[in-house]
C-alpha atoms as a PDB file:
ATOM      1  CA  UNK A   1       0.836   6.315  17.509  1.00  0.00           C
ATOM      2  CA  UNK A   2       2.340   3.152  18.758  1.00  0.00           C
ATOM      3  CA  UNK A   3       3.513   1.260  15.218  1.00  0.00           C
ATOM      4  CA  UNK A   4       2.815   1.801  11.436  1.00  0.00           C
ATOM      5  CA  UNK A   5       1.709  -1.161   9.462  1.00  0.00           C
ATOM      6  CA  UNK A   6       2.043  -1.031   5.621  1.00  0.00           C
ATOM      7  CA  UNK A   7       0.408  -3.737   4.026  1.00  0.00           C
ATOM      8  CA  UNK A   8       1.440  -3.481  -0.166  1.00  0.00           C
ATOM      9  CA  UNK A   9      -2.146  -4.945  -1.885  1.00  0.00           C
ATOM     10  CA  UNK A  10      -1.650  -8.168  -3.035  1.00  0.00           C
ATOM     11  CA  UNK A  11      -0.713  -9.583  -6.835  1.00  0.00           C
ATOM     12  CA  UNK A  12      -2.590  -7.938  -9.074  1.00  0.00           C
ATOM     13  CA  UNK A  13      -3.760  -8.703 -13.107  1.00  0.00           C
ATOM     14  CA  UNK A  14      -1.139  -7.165 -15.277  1.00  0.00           C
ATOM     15  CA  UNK A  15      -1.707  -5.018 -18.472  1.00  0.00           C
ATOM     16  CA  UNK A  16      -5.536  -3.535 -17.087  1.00  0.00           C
ATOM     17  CA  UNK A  17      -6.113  -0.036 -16.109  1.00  0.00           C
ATOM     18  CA  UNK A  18      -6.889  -0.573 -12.381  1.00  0.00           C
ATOM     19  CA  UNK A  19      -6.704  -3.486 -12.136  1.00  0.00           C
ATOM     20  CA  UNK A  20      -7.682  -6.356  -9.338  1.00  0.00           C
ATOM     21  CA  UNK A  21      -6.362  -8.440  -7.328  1.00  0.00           C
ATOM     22  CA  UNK A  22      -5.589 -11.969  -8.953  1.00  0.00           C
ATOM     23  CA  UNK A  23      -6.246 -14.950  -7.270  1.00  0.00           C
ATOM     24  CA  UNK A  24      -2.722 -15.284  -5.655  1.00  0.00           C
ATOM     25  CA  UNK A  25      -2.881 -12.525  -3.708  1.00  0.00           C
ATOM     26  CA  UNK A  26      -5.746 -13.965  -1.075  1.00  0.00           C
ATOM     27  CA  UNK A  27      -3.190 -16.816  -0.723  1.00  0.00           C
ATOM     28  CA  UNK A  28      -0.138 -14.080  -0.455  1.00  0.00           C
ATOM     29  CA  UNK A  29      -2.635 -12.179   2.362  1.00  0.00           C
ATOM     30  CA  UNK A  30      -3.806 -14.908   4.780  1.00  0.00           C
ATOM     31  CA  UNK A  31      -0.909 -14.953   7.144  1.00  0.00           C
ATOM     32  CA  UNK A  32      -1.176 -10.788   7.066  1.00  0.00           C
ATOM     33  CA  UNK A  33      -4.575 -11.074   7.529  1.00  0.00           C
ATOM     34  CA  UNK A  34      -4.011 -13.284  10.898  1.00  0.00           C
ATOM     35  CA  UNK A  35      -1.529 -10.579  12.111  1.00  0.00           C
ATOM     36  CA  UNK A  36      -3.832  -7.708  11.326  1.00  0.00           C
ATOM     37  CA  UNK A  37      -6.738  -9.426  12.853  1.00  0.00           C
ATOM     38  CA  UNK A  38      -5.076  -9.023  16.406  1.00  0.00           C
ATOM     39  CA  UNK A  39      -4.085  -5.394  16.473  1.00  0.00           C
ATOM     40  CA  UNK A  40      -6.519  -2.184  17.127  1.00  0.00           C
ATOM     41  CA  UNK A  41      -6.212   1.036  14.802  1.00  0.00           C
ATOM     42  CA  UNK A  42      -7.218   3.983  15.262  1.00  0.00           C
ATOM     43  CA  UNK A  43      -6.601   5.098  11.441  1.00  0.00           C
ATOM     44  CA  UNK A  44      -6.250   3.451   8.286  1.00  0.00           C
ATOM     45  CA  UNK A  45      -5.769   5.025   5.095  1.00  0.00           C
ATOM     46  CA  UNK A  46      -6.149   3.162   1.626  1.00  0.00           C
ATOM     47  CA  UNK A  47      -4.936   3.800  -1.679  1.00  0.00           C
ATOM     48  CA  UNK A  48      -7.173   4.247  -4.347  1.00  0.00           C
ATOM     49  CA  UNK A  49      -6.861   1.393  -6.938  1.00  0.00           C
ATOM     50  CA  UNK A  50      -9.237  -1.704  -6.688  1.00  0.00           C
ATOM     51  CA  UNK A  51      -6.272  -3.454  -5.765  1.00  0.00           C
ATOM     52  CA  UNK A  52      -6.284  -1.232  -2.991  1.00  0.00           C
ATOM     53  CA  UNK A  53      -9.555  -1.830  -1.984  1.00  0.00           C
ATOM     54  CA  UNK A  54      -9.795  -5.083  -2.365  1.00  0.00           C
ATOM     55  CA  UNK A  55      -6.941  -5.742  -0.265  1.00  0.00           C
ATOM     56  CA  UNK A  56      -8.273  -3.823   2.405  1.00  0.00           C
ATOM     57  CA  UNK A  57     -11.348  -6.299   2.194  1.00  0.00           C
ATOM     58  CA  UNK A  58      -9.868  -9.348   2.302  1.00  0.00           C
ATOM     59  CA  UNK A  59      -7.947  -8.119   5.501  1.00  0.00           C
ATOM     60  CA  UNK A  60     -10.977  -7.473   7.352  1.00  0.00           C
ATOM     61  CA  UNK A  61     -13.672  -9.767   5.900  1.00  0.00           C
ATOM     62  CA  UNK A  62     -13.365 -12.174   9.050  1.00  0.00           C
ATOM     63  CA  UNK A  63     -13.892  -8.655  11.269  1.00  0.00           C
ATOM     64  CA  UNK A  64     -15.244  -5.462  12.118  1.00  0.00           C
ATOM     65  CA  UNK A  65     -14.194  -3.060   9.441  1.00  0.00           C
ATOM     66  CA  UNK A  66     -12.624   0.073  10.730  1.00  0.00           C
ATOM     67  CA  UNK A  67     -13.336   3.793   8.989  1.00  0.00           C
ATOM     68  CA  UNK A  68     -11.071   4.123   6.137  1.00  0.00           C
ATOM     69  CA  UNK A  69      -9.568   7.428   4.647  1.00  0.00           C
ATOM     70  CA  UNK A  70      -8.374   6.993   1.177  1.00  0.00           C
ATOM     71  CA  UNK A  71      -5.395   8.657  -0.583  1.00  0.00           C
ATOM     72  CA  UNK A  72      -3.491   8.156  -3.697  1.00  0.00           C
ATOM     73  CA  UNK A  73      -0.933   9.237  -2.139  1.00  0.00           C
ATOM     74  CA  UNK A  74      -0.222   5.541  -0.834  1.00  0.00           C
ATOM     75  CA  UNK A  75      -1.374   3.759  -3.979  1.00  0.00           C
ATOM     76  CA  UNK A  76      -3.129   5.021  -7.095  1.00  0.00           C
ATOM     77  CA  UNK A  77      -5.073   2.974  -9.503  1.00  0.00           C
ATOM     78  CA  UNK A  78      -2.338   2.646 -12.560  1.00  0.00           C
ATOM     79  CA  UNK A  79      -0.587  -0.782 -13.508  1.00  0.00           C
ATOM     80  CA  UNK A  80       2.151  -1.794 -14.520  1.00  0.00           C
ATOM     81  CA  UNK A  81       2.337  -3.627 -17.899  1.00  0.00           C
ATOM     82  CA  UNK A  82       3.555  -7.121 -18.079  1.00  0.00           C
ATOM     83  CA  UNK A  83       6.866  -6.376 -19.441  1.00  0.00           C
ATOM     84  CA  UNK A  84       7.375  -4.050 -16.540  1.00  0.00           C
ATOM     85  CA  UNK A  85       8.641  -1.126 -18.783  1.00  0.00           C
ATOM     86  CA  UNK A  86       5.009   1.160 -19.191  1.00  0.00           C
ATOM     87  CA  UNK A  87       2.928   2.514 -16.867  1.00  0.00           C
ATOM     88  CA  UNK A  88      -1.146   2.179 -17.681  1.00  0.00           C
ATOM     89  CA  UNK A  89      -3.480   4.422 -16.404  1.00  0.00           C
ATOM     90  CA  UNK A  90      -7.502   4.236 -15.422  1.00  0.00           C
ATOM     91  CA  UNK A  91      -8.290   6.172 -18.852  1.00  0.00           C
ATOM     92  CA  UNK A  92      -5.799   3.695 -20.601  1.00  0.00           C
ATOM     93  CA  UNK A  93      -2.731   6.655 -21.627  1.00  0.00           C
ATOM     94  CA  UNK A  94       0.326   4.771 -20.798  1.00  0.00           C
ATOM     95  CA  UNK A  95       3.523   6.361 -19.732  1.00  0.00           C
ATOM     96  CA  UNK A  96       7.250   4.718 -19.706  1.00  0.00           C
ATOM     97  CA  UNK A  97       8.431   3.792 -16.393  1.00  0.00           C
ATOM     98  CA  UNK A  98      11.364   5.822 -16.681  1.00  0.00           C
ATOM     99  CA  UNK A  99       9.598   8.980 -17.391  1.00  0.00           C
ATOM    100  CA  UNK A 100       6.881   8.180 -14.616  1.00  0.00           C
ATOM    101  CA  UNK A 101      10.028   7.332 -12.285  1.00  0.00           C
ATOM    102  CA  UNK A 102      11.592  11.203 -13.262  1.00  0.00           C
ATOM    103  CA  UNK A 103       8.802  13.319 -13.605  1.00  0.00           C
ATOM    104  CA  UNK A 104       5.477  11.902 -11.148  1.00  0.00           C
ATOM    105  CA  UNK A 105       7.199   9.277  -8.292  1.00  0.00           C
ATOM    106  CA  UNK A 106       9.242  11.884  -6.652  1.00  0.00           C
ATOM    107  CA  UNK A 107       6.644  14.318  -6.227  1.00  0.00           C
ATOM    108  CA  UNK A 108       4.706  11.575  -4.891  1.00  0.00           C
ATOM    109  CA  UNK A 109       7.117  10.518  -2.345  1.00  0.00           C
ATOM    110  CA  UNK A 110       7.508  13.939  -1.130  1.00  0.00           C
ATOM    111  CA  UNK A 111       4.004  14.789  -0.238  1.00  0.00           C
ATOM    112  CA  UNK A 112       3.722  10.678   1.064  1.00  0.00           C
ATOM    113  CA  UNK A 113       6.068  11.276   3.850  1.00  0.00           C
ATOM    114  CA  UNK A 114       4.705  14.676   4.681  1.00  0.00           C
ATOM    115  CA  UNK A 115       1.635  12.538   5.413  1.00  0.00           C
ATOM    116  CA  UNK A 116       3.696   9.658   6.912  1.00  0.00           C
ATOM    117  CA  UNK A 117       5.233  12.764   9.239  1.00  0.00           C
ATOM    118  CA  UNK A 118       1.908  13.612  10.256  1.00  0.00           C
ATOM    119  CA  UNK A 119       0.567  10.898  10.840  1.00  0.00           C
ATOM    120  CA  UNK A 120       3.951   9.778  13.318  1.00  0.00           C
ATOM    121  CA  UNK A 121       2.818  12.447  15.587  1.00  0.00           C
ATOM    122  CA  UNK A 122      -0.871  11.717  16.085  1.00  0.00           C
ATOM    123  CA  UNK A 123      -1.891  10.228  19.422  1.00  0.00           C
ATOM    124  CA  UNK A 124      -3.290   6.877  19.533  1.00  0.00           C
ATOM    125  CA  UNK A 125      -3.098   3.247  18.574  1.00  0.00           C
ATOM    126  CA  UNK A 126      -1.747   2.089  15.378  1.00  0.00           C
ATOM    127  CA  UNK A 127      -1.673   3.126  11.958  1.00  0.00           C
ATOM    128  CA  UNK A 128      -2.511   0.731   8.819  1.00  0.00           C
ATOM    129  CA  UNK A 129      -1.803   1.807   5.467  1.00  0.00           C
ATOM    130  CA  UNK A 130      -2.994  -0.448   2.872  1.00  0.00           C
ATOM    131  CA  UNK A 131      -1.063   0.677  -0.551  1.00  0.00           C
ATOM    132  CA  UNK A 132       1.497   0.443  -2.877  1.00  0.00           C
ATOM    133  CA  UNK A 133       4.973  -0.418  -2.712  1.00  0.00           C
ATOM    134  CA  UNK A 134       5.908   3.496  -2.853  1.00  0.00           C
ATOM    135  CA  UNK A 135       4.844   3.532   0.837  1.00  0.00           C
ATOM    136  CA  UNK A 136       7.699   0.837   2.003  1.00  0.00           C
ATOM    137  CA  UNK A 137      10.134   2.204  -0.637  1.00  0.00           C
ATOM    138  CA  UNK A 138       9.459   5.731   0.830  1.00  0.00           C
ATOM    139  CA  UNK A 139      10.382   4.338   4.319  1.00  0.00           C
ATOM    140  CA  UNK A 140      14.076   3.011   3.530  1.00  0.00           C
ATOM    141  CA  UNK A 141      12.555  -0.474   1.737  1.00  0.00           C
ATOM    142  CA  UNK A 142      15.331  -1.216  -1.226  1.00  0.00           C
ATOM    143  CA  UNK A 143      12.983  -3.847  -2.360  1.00  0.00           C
ATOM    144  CA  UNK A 144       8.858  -4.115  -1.845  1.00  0.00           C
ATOM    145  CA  UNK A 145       7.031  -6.547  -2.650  1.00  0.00           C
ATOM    146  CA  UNK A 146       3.433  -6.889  -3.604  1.00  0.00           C
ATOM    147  CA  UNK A 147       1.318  -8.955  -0.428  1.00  0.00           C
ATOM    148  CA  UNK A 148       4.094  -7.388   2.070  1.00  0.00           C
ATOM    149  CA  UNK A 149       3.456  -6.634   6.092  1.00  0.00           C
ATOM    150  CA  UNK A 150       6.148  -3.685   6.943  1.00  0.00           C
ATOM    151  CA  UNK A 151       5.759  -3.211  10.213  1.00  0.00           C
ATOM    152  CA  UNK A 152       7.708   0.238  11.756  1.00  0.00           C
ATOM    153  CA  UNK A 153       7.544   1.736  15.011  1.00  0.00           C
ATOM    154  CA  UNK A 154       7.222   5.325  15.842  1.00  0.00           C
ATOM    155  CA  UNK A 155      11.153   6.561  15.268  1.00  0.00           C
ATOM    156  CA  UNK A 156      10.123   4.794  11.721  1.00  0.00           C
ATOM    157  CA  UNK A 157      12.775   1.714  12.465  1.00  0.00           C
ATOM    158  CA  UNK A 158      11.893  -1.365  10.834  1.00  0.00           C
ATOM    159  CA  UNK A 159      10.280  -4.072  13.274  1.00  0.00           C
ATOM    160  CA  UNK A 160       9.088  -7.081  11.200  1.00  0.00           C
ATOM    161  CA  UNK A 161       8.350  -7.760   7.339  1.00  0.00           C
ATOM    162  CA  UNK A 162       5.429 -10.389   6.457  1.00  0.00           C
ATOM    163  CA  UNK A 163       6.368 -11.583   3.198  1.00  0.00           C
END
């Protein structure tokens, strides 16, 4: 693998169990959507919220789509509420951030860059994750933020950041 893009989905509604993409984020995209357009990949994974998916859309709607393999592991389908203190889920339980940030997230980092790790030593073009803002913040980023370009290369150093 040459590079890794991450690409966190764009703005999303708040307060909806998986919830999509609001009409911000196509403006947030369109300059990560001109980058993407140019490179080749040779895998892509996608998380598994609509935001997710829809994201992955609008980055390819003015090309060929590649294959996708999907994986909560780089973005799963909850939301965060409005106040930014509760987690809500596809089957509408909610959980407080700060139990979700003890007891789920660093499980879920773990296992993410196991995959990342794997995924480092396959052959090839590029990578493209289309996620979260666990992937980034799993890679060294203090900060994400939603409609983000992280671009890394193989050693996993930082290269560029499409904001």
């Amino acid at each position: 693998m040459k590079r890794l893009y991450v690409v966190t989905h764009g703005e999303a509604e708040a307060d909806k169990p998986d919830p999509s993409l609001t009409s911000e984020a196509e403006l947030q995209m369109r300059e990560i959507r001109d980058i993407i357009e140019r490179e080749k990949f040779d895998l892509v994974i996608v998380g598994v919220g609509e935001k997710h998916r829809q994201t992955f859309e609008f980055l390819f709607s003015e090309i060929g789509k590649p294959e996708i393999e999907e994986s909560e592991l780089v973005g799963v389908p909850e939301t965060l509420s409005s106040d930014k203190k509760t987690l809500i889920f596809p089957d509408g339980k909610r959980m407080s951030v700060e139990e979700y940030g003890e007891t789920i997230y660093p499980e879920l980092q773990k296992k993410l860059y196991l995959l990342i790790k794997k995924i480092l030593k396959r052959k090839g073009e590029n990578a493209l994750i289309v996620g979260g803002r666990i992937v980034p913040l799993t890679l060294g980023i203090k900060e994400p933020t939603s409609g983000s370009l992280y671009v890394f290369d193989k050693k996993l150093n930082l290269i560029s950041i499409h904001i």
